[in-house]
Protein backbone atom coordinates (compact mmCIF):
# COMPACT_ATOMS: atom_id res chain seq x y z
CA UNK A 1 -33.72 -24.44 -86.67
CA UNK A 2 -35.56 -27.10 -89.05
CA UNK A 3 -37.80 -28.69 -86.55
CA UNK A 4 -40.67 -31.61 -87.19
CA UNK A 5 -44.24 -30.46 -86.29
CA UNK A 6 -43.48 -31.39 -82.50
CA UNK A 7 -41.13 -28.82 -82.36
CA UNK A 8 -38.78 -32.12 -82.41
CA UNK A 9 -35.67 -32.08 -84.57
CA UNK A 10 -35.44 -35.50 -85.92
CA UNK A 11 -31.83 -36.54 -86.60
CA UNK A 12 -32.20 -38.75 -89.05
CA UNK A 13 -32.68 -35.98 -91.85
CA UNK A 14 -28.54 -34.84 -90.53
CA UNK A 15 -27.43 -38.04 -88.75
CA UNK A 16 -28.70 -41.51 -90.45
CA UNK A 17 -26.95 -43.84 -87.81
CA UNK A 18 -28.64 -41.92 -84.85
CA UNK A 19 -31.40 -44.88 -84.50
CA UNK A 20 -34.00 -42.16 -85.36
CA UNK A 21 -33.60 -40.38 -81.78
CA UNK A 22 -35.13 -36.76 -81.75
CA UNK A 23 -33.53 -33.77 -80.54
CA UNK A 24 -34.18 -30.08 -79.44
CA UNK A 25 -31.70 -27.92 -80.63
CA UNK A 26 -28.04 -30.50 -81.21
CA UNK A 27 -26.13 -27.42 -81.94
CA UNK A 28 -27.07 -26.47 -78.50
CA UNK A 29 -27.91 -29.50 -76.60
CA UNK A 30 -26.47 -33.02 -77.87
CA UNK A 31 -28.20 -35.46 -75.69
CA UNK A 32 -32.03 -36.30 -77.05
CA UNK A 33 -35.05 -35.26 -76.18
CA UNK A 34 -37.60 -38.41 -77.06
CA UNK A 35 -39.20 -41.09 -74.52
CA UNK A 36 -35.95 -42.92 -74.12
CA UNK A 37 -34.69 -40.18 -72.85
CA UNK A 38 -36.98 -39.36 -70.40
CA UNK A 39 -37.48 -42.56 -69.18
CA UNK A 40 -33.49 -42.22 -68.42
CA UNK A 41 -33.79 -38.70 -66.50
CA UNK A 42 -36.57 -40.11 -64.21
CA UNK A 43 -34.13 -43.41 -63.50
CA UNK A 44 -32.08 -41.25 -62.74
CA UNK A 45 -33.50 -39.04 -60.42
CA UNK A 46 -34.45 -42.42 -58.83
CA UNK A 47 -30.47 -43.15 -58.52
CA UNK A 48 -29.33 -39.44 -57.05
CA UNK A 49 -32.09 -39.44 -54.56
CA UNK A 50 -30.81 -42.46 -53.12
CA UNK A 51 -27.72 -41.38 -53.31
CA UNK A 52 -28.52 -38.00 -51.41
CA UNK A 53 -30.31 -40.48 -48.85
CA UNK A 54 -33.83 -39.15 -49.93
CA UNK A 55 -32.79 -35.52 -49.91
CA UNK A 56 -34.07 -33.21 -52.58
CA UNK A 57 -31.19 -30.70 -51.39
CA UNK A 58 -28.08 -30.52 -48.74
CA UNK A 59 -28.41 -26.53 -48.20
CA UNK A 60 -29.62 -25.41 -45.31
CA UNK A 61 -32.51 -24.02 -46.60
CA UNK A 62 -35.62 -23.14 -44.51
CA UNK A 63 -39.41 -23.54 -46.17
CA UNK A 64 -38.58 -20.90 -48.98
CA UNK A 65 -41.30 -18.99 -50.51
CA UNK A 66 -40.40 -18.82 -54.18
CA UNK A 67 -38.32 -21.93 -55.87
CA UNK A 68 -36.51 -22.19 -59.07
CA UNK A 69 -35.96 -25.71 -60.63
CA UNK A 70 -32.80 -25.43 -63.77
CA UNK A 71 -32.61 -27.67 -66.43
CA UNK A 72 -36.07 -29.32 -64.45
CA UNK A 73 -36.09 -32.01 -67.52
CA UNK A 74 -39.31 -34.45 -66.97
CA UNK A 75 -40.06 -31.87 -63.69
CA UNK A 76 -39.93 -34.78 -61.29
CA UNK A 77 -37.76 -32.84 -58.65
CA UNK A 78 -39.78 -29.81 -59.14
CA UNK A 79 -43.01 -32.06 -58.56
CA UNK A 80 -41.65 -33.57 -55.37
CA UNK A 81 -40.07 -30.59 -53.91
CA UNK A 82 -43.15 -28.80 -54.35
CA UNK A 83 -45.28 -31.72 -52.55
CA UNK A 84 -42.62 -31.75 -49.94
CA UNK A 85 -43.27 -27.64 -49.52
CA UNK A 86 -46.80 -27.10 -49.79
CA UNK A 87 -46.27 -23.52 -49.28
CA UNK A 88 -43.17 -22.43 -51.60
CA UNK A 89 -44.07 -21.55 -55.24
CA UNK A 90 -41.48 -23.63 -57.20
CA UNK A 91 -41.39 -23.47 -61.21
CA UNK A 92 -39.30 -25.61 -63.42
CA UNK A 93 -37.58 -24.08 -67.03
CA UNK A 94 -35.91 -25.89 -69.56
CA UNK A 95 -34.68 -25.36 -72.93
CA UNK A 96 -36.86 -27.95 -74.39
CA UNK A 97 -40.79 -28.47 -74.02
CA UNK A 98 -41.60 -30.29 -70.66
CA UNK A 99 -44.28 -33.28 -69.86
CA UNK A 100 -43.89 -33.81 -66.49
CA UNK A 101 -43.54 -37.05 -64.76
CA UNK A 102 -46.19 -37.26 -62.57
CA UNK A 103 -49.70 -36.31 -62.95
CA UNK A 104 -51.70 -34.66 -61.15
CA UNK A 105 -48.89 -31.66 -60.55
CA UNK A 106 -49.41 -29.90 -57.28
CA UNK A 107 -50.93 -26.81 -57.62
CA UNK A 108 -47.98 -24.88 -56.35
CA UNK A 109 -45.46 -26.52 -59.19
CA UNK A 110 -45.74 -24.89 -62.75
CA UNK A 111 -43.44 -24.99 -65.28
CA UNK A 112 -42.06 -22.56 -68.29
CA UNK A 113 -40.07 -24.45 -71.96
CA UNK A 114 -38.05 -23.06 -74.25
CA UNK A 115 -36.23 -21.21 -71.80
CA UNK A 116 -32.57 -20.85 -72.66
CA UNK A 117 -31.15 -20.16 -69.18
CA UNK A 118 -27.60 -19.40 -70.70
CA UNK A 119 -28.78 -16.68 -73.51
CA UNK A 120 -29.47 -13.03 -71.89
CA UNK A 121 -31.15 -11.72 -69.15
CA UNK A 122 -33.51 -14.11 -67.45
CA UNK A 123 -37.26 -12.86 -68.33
CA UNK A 124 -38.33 -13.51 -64.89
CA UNK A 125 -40.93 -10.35 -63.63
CA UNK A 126 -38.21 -7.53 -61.76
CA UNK A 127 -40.13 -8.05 -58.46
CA UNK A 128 -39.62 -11.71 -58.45
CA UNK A 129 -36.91 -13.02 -56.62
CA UNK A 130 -35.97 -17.04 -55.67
CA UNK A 131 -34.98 -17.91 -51.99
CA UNK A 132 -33.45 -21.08 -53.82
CA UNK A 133 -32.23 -22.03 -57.38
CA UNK A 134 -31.84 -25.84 -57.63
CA UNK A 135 -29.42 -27.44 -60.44
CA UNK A 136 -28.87 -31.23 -60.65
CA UNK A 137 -27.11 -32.85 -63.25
CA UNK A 138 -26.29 -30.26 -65.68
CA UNK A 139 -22.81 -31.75 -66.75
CA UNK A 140 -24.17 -31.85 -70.43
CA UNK A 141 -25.53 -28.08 -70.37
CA UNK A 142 -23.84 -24.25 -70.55
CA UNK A 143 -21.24 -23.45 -72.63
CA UNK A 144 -20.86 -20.57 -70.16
CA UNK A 145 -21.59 -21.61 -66.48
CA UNK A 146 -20.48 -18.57 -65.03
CA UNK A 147 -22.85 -16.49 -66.75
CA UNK A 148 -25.83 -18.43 -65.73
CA UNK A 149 -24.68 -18.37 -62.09
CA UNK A 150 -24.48 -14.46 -61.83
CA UNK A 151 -27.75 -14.65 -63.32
CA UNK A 152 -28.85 -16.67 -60.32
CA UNK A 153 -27.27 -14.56 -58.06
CA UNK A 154 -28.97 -11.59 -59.89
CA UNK A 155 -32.49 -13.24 -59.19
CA UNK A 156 -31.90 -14.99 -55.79
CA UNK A 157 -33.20 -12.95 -52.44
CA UNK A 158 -30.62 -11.56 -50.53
CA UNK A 159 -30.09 -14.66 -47.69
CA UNK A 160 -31.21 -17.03 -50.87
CA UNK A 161 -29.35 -20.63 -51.31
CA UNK A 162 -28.63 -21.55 -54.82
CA UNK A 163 -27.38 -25.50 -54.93
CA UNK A 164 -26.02 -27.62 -57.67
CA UNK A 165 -25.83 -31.52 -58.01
CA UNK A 166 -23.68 -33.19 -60.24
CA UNK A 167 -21.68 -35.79 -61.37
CA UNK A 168 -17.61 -34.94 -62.72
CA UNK A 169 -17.07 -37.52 -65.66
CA UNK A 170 -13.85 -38.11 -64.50
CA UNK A 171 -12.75 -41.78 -63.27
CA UNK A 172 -11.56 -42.95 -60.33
CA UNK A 173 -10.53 -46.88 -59.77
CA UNK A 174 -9.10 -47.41 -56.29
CA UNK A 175 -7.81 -50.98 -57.40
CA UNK A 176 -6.45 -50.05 -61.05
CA UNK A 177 -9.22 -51.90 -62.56
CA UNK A 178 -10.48 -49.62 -65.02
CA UNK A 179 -6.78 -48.88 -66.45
CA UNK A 180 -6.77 -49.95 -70.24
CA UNK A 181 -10.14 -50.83 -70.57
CA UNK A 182 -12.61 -50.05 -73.21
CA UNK A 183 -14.77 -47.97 -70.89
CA UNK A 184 -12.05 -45.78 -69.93
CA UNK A 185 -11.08 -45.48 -73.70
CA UNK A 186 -15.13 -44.54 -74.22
CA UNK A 187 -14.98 -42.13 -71.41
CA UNK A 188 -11.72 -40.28 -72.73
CA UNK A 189 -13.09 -39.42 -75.90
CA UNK A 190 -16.74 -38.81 -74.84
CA UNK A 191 -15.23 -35.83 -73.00
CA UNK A 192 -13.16 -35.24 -76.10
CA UNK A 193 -16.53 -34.83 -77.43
CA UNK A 194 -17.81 -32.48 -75.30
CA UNK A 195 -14.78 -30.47 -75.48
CA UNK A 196 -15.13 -29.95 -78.72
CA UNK A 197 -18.77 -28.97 -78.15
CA UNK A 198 -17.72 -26.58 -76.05
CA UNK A 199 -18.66 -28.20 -73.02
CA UNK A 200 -16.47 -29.37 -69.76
CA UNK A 201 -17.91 -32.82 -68.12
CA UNK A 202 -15.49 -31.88 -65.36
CA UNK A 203 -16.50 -28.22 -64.70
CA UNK A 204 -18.27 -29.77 -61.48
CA UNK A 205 -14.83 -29.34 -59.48
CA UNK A 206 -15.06 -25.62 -60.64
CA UNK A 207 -18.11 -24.99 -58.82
CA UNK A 208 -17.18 -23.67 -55.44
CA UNK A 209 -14.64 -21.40 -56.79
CA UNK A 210 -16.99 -20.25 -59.38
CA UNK A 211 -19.80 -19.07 -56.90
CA UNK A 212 -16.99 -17.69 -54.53
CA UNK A 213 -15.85 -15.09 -57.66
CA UNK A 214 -19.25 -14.13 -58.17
CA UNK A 215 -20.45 -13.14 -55.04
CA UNK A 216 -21.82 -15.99 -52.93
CA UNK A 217 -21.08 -16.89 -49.37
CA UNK A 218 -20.69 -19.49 -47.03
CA UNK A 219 -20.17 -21.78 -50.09
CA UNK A 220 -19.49 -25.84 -49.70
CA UNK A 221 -18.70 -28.33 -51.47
CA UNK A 222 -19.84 -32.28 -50.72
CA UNK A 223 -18.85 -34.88 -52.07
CA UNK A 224 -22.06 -37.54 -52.38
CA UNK A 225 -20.65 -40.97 -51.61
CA UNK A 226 -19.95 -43.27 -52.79
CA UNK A 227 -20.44 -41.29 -55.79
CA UNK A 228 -21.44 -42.93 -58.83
CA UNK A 229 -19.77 -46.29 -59.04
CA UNK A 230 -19.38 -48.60 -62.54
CA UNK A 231 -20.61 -51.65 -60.64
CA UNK A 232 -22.22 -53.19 -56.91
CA UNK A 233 -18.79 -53.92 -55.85
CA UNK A 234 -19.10 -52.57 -52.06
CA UNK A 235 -19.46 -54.50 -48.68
CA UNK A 236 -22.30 -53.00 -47.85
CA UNK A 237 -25.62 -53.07 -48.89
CA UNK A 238 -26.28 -48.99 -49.43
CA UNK A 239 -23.35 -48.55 -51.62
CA UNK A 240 -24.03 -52.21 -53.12
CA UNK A 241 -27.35 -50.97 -54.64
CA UNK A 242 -26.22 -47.67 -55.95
CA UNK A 243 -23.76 -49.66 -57.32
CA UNK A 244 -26.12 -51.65 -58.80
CA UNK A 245 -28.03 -48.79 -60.13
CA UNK A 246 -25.06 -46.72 -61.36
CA UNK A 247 -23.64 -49.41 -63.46
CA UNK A 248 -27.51 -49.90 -65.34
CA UNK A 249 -27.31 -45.68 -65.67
CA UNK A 250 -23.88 -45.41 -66.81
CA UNK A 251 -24.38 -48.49 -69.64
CA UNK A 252 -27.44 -46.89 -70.87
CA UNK A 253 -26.00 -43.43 -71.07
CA UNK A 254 -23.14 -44.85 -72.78
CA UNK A 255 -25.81 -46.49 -75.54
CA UNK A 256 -28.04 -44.20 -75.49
CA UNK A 257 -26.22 -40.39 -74.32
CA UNK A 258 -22.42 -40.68 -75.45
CA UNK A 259 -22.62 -41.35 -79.31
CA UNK A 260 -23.15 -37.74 -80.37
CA UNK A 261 -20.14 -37.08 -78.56
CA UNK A 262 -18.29 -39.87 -79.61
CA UNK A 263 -19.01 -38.78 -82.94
CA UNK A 264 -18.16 -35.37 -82.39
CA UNK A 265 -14.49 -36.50 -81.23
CA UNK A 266 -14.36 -38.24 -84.71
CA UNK A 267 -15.36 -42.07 -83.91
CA UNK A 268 -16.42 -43.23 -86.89
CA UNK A 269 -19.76 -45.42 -86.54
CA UNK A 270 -18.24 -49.16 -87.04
CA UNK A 271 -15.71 -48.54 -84.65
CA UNK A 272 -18.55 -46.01 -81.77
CA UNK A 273 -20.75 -49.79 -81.91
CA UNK A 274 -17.61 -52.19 -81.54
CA UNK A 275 -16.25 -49.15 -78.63
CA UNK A 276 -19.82 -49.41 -76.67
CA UNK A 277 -19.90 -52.95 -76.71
CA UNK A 278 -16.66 -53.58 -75.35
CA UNK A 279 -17.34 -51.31 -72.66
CA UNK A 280 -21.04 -52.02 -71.53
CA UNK A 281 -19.53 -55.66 -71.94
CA UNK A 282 -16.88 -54.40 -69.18
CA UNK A 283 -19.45 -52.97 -66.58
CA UNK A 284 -22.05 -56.14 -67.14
CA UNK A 285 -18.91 -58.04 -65.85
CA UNK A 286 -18.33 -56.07 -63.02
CA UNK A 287 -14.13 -56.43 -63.73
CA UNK A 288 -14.20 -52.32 -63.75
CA UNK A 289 -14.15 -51.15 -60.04
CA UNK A 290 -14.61 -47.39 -60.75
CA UNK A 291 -17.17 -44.59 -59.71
CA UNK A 292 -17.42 -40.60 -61.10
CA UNK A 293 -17.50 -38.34 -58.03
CA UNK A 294 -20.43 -36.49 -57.66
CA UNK A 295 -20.40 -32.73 -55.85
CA UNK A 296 -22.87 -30.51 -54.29
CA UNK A 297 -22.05 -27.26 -54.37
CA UNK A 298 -24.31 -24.45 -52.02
CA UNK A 299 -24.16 -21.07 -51.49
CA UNK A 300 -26.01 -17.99 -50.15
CA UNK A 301 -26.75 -14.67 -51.74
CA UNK A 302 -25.02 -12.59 -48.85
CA UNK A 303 -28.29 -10.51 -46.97
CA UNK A 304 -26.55 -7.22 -47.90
């Protein structure tokens, strides 16, 4: 990999129209990895918290010892879990180089880059085992989900939880609203995109089953409501504000997240700029009355 002196691959040397974004690895991981970016994971952790009602995590997990954070990004749930369990060891990995959120981190939170959780055996000591394993939002990530779940299972205690968040890129308008729009044009071929990548922004509904094949027990599946809606359209004021807050995430992902797939499903670039305006234009107006569901998905290791 051709990398800058950051570690950073810039894409304008490959992509000229990217608006000079910087990436870790594209052929692995499309989205980028620069301040914008970051600034967009910690929004929206802000926006899944909320919509968890303040809950780091649904499984019925009690004070564990030794906690893995996934895909831990900017480390902001790994930071807050660990204030929120002074006496569990929780470490974040990701594939790319992490600068955490907050400052100072608790002394019980450390985290590990360039950790490809997909490729091989995880390089974790053999003694050390996780009473929970803690996914959220990792939609854009795996080419092969399955294999990183038995390698949870591999490295979770017997009795340990594992628990993934996240959103299914799949819409849903109860009133019709979003039929024959530009966002739901946008949306099609973004997963186009991602297909082609090699990556399902669906595989969320998979999850349950997924974790049943490979071992896990008393597995369930929740669905976070309202989920994560286009615009503030509800009665009342709960769902109003995520509403609020999901329509700001989804236009800036849509800027900001979906052109690399857009381009990878073969939008060329005048038409990917007149596509996203059209759309964003659509969710500013509130006329599209959608949401994408969002699932959590537990499970335990069984205890023998």
């Amino acid at each position: 990999m051709t990398t800058t002196g950051t570690g950073q691959q810039s894409a304008s040397a490959s992509d000229p129209t990217s608006d000079e974004r910087t990436f870790q690895d594209p052929k692995k991981y499309l989205l980028p990895n620069d301040k914008q970016e970051k600034e967009r994971l910690d929004n929206q952790y802000i926006l899944i918290t909320k919509l968890l009602d303040g809950n780091l995590a649904w499984a019925p997990i009690n004070e564990p010892q030794n906690v893995l954070d996934v895909c831990t990004g900017t480390g902001i749930w790994a930071i807050h879990f660990a204030k929120q369990h002074p006496a569990a060891r929780v470490t974040g990995i990701d594939i790319d180089s992490i600068t955490p959120a907050i400052t100072p981190i608790p002394s019980n939170c450390t985290f590990q880059s360039n950790i490809d959780a997909q490729d091989g055996p995880w390089s974790f000591a053999p003694d050390t085992k996780f009473d929970f394993v803690h996914f959220r939002m990792i939609l854009s990530c795996f080419t092969q989900p399955t294999q990183v779940f038995r390698s949870v299972y591999e490295n979770l205690a017997p009795g340990g939880y594992v628990e993934i968040q996240d959103l299914c890129v799949e819409i849903h308008s109860p009133d019709g609203s979003a039929s024959g729009t530009s966002f739901e044009k946008i949306v099609d071929l973004f997963n186009q995109g991602s297909f082609k990548s090699g990556i399902s922004m669906t595989k969320s509904k998979n999850y349950k089953k997924w974790l049943q094949e490979i071992g896990f027990v008393d597995v369930e599946e929740r669905l976070a409501e309202p989920g994560l809606p286009t615009t503030g359209w509800y009665e009342n004021e709960r769902d109003r504000e995520i509403g609020e807050m999901g329509s700001v995430s989804i236009q800036t992902f849509i800027r900001k997240g979906m052109p690399a797939y857009l381009r990878a499903a073969g939008l060329e670039e005048a038409g990917l700029r007149e596509l996203t305006e059209k759309a964003v234009a659509e969710l500013k107006s509130g006329e599209v009355r959608a949401y994408y569901p969002f699932y959590v998905v537990y499970g335990r290791k069984p205890l023998d």
